[in-house]
N, C-alpha and C. Protein backbone atom coordinates (compact mmCIF):
# COMPACT_ATOMS: atom_id res chain seq x y z
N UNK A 1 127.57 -69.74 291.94
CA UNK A 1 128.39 -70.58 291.05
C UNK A 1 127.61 -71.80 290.58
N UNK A 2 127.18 -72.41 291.39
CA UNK A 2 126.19 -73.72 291.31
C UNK A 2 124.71 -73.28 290.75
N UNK A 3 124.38 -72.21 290.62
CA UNK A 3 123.10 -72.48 290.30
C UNK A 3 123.41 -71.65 288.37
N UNK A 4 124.42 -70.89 288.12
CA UNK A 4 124.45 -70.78 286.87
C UNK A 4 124.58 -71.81 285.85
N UNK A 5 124.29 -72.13 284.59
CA UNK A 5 124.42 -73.29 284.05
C UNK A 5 125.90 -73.31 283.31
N UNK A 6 126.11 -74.96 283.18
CA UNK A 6 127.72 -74.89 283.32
C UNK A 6 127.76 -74.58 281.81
N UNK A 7 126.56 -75.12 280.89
CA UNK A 7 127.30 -74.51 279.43
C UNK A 7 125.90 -73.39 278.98
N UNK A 8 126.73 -72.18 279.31
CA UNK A 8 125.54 -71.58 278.87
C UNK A 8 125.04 -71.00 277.43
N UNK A 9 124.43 -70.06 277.15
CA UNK A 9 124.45 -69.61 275.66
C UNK A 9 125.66 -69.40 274.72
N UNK A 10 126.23 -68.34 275.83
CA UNK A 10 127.63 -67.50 274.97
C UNK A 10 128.29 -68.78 274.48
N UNK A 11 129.11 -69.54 275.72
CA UNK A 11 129.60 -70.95 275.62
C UNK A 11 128.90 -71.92 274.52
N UNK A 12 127.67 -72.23 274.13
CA UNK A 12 127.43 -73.25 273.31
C UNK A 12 127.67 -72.29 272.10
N UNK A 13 127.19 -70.94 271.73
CA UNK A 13 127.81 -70.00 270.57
C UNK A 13 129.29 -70.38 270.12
N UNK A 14 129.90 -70.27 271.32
CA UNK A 14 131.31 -70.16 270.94
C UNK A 14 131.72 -71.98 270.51
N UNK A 15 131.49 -72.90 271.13
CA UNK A 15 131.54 -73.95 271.10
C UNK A 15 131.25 -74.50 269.37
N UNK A 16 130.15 -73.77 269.51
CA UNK A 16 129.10 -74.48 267.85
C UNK A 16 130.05 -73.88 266.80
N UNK A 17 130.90 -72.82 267.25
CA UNK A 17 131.21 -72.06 265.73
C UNK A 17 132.66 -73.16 265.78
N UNK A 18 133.34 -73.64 266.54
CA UNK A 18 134.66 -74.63 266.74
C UNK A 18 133.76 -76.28 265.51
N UNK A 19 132.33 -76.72 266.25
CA UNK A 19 132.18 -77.55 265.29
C UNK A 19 131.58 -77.18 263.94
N UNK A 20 131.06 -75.59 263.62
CA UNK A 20 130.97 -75.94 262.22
C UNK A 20 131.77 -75.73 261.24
N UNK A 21 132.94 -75.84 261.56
CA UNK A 21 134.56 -75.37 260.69
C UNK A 21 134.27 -76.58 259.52
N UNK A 22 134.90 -76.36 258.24
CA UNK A 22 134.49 -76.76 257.00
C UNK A 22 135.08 -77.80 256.69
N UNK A 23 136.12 -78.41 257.70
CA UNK A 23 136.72 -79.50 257.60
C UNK A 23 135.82 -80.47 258.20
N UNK A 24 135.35 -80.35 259.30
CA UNK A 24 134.39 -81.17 260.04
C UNK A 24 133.10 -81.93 259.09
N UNK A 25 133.42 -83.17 259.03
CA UNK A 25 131.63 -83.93 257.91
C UNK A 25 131.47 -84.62 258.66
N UNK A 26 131.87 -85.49 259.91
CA UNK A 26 131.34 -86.23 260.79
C UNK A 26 131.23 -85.48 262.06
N UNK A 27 132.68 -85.18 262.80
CA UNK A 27 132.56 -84.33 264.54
C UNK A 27 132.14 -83.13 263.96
N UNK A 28 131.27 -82.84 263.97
CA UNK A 28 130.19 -81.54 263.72
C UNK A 28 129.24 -81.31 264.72
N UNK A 29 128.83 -79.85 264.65
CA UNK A 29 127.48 -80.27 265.24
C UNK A 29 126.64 -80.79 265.14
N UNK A 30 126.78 -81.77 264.26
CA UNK A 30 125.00 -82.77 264.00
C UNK A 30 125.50 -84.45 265.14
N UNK A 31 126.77 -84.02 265.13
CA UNK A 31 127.14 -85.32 265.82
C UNK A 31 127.06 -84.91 267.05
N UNK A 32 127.14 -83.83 268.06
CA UNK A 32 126.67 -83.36 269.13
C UNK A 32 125.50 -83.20 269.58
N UNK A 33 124.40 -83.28 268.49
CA UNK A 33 123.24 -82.61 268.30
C UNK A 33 122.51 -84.45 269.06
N UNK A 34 123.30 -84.60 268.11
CA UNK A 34 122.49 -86.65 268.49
C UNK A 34 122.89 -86.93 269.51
N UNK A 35 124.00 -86.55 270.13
CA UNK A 35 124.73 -87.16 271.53
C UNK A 35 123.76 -86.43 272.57
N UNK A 36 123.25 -85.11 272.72
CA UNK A 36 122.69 -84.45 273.51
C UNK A 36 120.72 -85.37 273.76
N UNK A 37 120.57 -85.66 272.47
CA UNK A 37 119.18 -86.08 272.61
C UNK A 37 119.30 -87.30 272.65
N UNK A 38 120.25 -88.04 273.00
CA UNK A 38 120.41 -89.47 273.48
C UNK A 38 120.39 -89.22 275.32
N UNK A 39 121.15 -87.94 275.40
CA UNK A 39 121.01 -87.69 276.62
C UNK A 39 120.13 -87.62 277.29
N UNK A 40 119.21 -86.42 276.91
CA UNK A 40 117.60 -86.20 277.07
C UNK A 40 116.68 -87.93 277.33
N UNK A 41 117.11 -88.83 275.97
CA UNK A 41 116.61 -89.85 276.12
C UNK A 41 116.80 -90.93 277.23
N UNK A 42 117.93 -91.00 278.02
CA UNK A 42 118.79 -91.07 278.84
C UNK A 42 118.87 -90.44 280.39
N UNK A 43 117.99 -89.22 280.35
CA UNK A 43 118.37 -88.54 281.64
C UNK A 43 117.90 -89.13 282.92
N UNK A 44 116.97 -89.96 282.95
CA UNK A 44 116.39 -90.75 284.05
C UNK A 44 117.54 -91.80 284.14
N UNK A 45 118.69 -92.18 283.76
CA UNK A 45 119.93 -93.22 284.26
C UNK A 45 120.90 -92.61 284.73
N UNK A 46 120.73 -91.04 284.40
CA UNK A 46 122.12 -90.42 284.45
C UNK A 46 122.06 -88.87 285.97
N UNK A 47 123.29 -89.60 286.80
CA UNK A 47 123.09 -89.49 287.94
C UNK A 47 123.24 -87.36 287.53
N UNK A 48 124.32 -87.19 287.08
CA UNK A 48 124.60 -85.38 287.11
C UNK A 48 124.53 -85.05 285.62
N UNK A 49 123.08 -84.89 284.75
CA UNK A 49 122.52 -84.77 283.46
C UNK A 49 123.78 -83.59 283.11
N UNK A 50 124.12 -82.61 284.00
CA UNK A 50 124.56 -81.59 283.21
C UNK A 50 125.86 -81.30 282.86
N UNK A 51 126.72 -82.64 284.05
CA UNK A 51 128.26 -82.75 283.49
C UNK A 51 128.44 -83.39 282.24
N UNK A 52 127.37 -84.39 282.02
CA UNK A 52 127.50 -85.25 280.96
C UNK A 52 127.15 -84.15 279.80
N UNK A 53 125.92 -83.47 279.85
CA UNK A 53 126.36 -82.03 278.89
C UNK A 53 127.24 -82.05 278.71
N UNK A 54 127.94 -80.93 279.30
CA UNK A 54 129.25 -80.24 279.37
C UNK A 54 130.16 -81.13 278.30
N UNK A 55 130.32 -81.98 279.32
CA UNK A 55 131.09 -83.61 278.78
C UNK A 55 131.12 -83.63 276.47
N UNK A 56 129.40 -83.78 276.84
CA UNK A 56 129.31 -84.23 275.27
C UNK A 56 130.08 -82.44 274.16
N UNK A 57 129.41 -81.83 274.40
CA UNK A 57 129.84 -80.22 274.14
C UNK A 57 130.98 -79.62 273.99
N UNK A 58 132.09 -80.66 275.05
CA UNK A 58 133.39 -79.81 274.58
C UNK A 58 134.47 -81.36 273.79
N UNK A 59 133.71 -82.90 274.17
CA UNK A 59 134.61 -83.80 273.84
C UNK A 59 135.26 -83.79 272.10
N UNK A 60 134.60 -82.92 271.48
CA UNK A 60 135.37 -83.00 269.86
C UNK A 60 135.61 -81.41 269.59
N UNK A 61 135.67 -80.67 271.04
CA UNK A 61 135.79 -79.07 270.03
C UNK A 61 137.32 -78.89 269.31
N UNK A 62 138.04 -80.04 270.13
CA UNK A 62 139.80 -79.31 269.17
C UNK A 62 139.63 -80.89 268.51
N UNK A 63 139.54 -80.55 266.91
CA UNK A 63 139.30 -81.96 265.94
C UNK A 63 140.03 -81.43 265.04
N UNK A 64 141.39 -82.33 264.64
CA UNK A 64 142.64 -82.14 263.68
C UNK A 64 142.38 -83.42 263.43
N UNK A 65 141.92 -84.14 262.33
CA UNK A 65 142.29 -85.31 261.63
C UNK A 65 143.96 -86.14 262.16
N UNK A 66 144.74 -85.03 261.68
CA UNK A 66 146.20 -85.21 261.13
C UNK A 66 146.86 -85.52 262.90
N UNK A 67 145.94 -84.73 263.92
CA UNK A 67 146.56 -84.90 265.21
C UNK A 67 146.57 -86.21 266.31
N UNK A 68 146.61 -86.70 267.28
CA UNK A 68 147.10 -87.62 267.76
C UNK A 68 146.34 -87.26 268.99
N UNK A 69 146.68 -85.59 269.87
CA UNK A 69 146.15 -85.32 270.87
C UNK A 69 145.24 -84.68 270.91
N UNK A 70 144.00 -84.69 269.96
CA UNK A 70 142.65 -83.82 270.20
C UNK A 70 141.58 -83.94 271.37
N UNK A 71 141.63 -85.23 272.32
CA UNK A 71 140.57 -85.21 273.15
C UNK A 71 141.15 -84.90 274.21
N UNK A 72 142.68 -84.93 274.32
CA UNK A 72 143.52 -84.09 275.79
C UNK A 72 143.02 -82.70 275.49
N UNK A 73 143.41 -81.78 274.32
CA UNK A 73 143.45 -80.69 274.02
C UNK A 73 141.69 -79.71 274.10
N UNK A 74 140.97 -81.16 274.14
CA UNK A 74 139.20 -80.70 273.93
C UNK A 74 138.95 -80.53 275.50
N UNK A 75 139.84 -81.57 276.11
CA UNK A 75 139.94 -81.42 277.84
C UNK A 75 140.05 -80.62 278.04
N UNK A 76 141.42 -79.96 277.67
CA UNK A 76 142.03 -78.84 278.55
C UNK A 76 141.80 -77.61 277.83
N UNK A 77 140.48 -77.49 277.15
CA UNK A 77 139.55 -76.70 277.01
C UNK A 77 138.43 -76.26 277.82
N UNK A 78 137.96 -77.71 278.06
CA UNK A 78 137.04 -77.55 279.09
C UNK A 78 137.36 -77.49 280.58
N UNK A 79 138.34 -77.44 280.73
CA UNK A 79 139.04 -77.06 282.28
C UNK A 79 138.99 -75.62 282.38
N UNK A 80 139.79 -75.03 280.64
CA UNK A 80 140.18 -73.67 281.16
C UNK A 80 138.53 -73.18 281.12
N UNK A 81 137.93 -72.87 280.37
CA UNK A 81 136.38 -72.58 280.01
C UNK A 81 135.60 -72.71 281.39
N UNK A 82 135.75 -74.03 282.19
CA UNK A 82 134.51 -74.33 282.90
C UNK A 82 134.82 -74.18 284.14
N UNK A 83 136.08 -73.94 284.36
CA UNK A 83 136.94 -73.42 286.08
C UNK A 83 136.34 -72.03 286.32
N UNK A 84 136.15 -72.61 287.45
CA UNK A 84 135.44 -71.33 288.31
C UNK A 84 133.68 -71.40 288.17
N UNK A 85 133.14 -71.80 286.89
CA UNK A 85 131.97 -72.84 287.45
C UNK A 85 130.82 -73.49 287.91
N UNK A 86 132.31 -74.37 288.38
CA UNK A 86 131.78 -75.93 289.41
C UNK A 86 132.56 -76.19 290.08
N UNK A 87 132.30 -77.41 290.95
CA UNK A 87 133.35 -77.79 291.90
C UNK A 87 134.66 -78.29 291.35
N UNK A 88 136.50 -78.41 291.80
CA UNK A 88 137.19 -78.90 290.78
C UNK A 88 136.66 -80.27 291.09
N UNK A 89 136.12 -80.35 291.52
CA UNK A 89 135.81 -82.72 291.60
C UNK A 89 134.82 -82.64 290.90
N UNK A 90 133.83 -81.86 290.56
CA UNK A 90 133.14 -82.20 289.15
C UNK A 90 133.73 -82.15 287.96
N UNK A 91 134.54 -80.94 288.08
CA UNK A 91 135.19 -80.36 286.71
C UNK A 91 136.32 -81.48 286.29
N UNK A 92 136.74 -81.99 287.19
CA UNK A 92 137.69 -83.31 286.98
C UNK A 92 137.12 -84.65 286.34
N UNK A 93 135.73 -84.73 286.53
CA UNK A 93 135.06 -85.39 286.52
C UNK A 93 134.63 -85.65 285.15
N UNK A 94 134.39 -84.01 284.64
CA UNK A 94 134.12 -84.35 283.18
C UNK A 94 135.16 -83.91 282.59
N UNK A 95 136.72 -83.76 282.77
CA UNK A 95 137.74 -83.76 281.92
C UNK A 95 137.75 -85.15 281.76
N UNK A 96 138.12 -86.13 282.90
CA UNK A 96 138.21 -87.28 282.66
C UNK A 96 137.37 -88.11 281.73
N UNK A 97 136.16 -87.92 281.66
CA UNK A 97 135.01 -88.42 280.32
C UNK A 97 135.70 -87.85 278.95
N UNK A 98 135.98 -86.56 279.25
CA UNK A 98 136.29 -86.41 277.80
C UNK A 98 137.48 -87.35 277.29
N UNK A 99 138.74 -86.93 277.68
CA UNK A 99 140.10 -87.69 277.90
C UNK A 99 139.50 -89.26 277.55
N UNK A 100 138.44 -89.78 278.34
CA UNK A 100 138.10 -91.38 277.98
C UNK A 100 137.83 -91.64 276.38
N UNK A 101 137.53 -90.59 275.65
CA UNK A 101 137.16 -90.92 274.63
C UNK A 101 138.07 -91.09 273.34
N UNK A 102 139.04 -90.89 273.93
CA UNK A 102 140.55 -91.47 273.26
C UNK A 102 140.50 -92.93 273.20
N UNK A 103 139.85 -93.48 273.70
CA UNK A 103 140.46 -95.12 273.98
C UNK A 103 138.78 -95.78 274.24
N UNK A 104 138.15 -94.88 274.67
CA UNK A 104 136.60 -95.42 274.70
C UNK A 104 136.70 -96.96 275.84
N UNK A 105 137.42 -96.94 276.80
CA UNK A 105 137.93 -97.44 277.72
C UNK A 105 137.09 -96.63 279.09
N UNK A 106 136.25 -97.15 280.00
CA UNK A 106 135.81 -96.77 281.31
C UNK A 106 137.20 -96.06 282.20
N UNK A 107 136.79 -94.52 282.67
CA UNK A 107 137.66 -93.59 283.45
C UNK A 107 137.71 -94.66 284.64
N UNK A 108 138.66 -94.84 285.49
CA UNK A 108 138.92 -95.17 286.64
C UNK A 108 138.19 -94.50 287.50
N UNK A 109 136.95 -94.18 287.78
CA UNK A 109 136.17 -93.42 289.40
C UNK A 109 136.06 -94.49 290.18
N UNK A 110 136.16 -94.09 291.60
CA UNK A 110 136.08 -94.42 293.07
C UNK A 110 134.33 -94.57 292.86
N UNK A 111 133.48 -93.52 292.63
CA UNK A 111 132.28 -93.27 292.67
C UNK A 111 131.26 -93.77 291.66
N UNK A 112 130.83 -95.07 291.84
CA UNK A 112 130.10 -95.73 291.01
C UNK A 112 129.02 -94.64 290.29
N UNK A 113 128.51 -93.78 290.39
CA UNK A 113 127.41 -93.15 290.12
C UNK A 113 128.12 -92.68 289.04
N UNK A 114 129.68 -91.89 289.21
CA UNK A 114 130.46 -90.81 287.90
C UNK A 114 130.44 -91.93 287.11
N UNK A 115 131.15 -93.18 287.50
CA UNK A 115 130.90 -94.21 286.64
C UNK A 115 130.42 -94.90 285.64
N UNK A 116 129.12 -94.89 286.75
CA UNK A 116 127.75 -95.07 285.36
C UNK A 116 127.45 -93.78 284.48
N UNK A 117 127.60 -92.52 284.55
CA UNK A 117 127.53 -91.23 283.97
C UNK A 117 128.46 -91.54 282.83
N UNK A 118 129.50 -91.95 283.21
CA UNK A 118 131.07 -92.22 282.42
C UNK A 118 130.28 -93.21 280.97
N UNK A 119 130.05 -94.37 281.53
CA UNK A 119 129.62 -95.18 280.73
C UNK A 119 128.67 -95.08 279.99
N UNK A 120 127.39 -94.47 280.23
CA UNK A 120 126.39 -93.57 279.08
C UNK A 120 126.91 -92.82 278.79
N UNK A 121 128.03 -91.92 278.75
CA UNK A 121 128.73 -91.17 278.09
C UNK A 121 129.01 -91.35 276.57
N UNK A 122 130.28 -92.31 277.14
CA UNK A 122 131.06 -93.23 276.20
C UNK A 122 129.77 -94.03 275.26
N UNK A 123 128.89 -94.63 275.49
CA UNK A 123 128.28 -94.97 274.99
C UNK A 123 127.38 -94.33 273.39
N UNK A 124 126.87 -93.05 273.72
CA UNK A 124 126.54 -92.01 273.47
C UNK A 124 127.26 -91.87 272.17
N UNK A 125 128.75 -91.33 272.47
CA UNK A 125 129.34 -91.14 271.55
C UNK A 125 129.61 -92.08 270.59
N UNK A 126 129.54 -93.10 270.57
CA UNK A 126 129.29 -94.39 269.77
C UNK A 126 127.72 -95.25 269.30
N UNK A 127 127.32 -94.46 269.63
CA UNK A 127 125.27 -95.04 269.09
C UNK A 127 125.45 -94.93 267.43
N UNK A 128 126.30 -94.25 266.82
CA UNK A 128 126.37 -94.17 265.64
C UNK A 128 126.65 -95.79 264.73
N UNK A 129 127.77 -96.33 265.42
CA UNK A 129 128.09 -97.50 265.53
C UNK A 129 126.48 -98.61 265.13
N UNK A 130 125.76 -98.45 265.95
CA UNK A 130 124.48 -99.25 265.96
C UNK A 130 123.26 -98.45 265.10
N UNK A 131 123.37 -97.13 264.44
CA UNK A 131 122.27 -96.82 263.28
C UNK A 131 122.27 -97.84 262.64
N UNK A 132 121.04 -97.50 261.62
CA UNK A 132 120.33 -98.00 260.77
C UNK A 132 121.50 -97.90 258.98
N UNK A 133 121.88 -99.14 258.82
CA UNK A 133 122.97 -99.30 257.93
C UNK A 133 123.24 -98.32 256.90
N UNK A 134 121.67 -97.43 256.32
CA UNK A 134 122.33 -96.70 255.71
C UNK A 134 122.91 -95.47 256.32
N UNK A 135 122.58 -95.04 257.47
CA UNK A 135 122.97 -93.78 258.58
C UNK A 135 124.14 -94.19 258.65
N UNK A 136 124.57 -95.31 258.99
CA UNK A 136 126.22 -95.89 259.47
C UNK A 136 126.76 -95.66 257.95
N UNK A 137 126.75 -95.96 256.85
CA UNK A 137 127.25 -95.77 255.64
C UNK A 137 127.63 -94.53 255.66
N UNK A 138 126.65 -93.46 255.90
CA UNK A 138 126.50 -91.71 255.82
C UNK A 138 127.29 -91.53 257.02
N UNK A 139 127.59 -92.23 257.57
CA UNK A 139 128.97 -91.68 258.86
C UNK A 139 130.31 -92.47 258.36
N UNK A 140 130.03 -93.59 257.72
CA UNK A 140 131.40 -94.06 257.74
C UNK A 140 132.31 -93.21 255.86
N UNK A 141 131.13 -92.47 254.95
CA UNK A 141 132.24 -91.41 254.37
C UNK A 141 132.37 -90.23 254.58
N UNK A 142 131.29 -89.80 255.47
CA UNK A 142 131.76 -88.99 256.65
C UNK A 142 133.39 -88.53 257.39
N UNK A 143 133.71 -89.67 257.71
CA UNK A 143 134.60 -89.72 258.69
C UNK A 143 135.93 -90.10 257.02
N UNK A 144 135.63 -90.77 256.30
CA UNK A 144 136.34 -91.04 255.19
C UNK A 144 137.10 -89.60 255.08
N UNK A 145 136.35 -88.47 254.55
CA UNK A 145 136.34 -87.23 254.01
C UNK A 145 137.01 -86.32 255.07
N UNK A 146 136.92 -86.63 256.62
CA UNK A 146 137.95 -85.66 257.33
C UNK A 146 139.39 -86.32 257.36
N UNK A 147 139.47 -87.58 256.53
CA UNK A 147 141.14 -87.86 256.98
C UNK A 147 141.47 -88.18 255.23
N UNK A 148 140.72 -87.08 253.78
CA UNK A 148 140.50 -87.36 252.93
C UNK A 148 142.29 -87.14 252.11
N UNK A 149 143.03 -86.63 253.02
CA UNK A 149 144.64 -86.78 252.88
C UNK A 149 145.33 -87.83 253.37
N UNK A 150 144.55 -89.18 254.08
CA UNK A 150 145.01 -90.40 253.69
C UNK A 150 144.92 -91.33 252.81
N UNK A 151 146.14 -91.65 252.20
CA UNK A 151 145.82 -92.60 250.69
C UNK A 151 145.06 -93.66 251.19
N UNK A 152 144.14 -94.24 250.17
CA UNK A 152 143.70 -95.59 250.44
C UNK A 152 144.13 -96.60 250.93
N UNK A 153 145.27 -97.11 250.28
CA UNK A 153 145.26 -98.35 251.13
C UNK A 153 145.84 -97.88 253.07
N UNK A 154 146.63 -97.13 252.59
CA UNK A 154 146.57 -96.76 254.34
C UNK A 154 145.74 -96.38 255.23
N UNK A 155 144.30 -95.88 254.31
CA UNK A 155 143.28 -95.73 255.24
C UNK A 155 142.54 -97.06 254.93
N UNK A 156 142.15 -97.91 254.63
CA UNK A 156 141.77 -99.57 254.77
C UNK A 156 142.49 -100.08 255.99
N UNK A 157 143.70 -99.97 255.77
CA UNK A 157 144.72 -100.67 257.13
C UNK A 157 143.99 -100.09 258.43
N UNK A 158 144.37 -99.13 258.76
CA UNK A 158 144.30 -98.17 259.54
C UNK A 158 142.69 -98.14 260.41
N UNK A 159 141.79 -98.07 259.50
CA UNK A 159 140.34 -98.44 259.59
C UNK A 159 139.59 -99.60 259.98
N UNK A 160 140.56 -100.49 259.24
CA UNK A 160 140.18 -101.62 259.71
C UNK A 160 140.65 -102.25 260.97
N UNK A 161 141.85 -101.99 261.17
CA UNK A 161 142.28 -101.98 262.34
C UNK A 161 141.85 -101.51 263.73
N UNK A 162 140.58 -100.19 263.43
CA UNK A 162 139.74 -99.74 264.47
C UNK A 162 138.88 -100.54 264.77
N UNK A 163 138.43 -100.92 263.46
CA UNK A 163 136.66 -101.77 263.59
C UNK A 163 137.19 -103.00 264.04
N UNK A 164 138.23 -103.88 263.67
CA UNK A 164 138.76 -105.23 264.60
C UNK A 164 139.00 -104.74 265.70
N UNK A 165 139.42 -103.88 266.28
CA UNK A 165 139.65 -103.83 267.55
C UNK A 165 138.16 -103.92 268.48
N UNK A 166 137.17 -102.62 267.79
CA UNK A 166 135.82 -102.72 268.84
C UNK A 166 135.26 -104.18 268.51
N UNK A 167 135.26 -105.01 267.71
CA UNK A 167 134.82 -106.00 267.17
C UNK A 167 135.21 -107.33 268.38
N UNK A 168 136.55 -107.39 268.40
CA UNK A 168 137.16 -107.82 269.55
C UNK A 168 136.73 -107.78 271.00
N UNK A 169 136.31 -106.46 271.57
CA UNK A 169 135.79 -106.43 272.75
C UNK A 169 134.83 -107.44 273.02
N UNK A 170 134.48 -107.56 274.45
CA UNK A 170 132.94 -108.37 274.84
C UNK A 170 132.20 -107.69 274.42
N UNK A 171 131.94 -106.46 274.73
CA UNK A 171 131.00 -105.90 274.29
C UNK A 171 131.59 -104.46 273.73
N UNK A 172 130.89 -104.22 272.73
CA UNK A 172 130.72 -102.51 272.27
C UNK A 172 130.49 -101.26 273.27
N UNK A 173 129.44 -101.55 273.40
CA UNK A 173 128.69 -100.57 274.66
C UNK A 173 128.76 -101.46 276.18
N UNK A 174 129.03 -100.05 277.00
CA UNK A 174 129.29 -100.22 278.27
C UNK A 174 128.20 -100.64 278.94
N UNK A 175 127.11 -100.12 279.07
CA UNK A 175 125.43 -100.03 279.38
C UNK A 175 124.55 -101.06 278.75
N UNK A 176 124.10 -101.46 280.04
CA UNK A 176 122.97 -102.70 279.56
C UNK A 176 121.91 -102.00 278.36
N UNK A 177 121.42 -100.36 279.01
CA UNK A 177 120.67 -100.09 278.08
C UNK A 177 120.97 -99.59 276.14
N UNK A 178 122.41 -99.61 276.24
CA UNK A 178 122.85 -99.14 274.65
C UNK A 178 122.92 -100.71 273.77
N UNK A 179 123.81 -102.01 274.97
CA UNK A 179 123.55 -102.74 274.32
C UNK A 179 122.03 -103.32 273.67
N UNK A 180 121.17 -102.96 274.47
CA UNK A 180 119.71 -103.93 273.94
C UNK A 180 119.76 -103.17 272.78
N UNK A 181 120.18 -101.96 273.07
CA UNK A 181 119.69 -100.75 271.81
C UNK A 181 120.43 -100.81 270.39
N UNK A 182 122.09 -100.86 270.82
CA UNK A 182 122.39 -100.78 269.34
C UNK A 182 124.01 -101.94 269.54
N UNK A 183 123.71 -103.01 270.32
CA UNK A 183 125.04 -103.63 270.14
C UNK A 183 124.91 -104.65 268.58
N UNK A 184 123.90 -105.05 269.00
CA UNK A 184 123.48 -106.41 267.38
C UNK A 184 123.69 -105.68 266.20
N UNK A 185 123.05 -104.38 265.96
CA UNK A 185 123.33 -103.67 264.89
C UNK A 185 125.14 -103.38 264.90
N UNK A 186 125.43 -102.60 265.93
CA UNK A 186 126.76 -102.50 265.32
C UNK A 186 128.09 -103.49 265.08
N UNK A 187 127.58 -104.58 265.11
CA UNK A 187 128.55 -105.54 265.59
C UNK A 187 128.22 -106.00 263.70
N UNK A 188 127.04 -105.93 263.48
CA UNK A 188 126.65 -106.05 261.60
C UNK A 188 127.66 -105.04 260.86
N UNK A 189 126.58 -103.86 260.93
CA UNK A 189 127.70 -103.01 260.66
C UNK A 189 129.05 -102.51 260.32
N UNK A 190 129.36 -103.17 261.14
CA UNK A 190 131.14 -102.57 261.31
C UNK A 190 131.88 -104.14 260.50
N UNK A 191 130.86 -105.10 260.72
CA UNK A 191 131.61 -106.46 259.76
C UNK A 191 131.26 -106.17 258.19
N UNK A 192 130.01 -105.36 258.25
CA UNK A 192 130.22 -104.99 256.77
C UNK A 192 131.21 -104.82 256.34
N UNK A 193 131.35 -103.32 257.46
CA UNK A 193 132.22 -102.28 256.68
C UNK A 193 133.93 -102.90 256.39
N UNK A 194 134.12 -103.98 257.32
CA UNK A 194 135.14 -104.49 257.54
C UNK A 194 135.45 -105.20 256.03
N UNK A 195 134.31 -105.83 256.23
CA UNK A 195 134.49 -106.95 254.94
C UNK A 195 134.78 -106.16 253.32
N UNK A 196 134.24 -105.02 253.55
CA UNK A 196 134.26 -104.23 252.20
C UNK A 196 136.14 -103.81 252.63
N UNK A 197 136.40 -102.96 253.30
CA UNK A 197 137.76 -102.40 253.18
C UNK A 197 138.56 -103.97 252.92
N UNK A 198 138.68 -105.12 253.69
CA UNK A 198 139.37 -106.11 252.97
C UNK A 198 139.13 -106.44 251.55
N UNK A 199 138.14 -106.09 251.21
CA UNK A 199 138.04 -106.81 249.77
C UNK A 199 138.69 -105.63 249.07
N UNK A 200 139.13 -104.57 249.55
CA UNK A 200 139.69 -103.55 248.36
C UNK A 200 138.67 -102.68 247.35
């Protein structure tokens, strides 16, 4: 059980064909593709490299714009998929990462190590946040275009209301190492983008 790999070929096949559905211009596979080689870049901090796999691989496979519960539903994907396995205290381990990415809020672990795993996680999935302004532009109509059945001004409200919120936090990123990396940039960034949706 332990020595097969938890996402293997068939699994990333089946996985990849969920992100290249024609609705997807941001949670795609190119946005998995970057989360994985942040990982790679990453793997010397990160205590179990291959839950955090797993983790990145199944956290956007059920993506409905219009829905509310896609990162429960991407969970309890990767429960049914990855049971039988791993241990259930790993497999819990990376439902809970996924599930975090609803709120991009640190999982509650006992175990500082899932913890820090947790937090380069989360991180990960937000490096986009801190690209290079025109990459952040190329994600932010990206993400425009999968919710392209919200009228404007309700998507300004709505949008902006995300970017004040991370804006608000102490920090963006959880990890000493994402902040050196991309907190200054995204904290620009996202006031751009802010400043443009207020101005209309």
């Amino acid at each position: 059980m332990e020595n097969e790999p938890l996402i293997d070929e068939a699994l990333k096949s089946e996985l990849s064909a969920l992100y290249k559905s024609e609705d997807r211009h941001y949670h795609s596979l190119a946005h998995i593709e970057a989360m994985l080689a942040l990982a790679v870049d990453c793997r010397h901090l990160l205590h179990d490299p291959e839950a955090v796999e797993a983790a990145i691989w199944f956290h956007d496979a059920i993506y409905d714009s219009r829905a509310k519960d896609n990162e429960a539903k991407s969970a309890a994907l990767a429960e049914q998929e990855l049971s039988g396995r791993t241990s259930p205290e790993r497999l819990s381990r990376i439902v809970a990462m996924i599930n975090a990415t609803a709120t991009h809020q640190l999982p509650q672990f006992d175990d500082e190590k899932a913890a820090g795993d947790a937090a380069l996680f989360l991180d990960m999935d937000l490096a986009i946040l801190g690209a290079e302004p025109s990459v952040f532009d190329t994600y932010e109509k990206a993400v425009r275009r999968e919710y392209g059945w919200v009228e404007e001004p309700m998507w300004r409200g709505g949008r902006a209301a995300v970017l004040k919120s991370f804006l608000a936090r102490p920090h963006i990123y959880h990890t000493a190492e994402f902040r050196r990396r991309f907190e200054a940039q995204a904290r620009q960034n996202m006031e751009r983008s802010l400043a443009a949706l207020e101005a209309g």
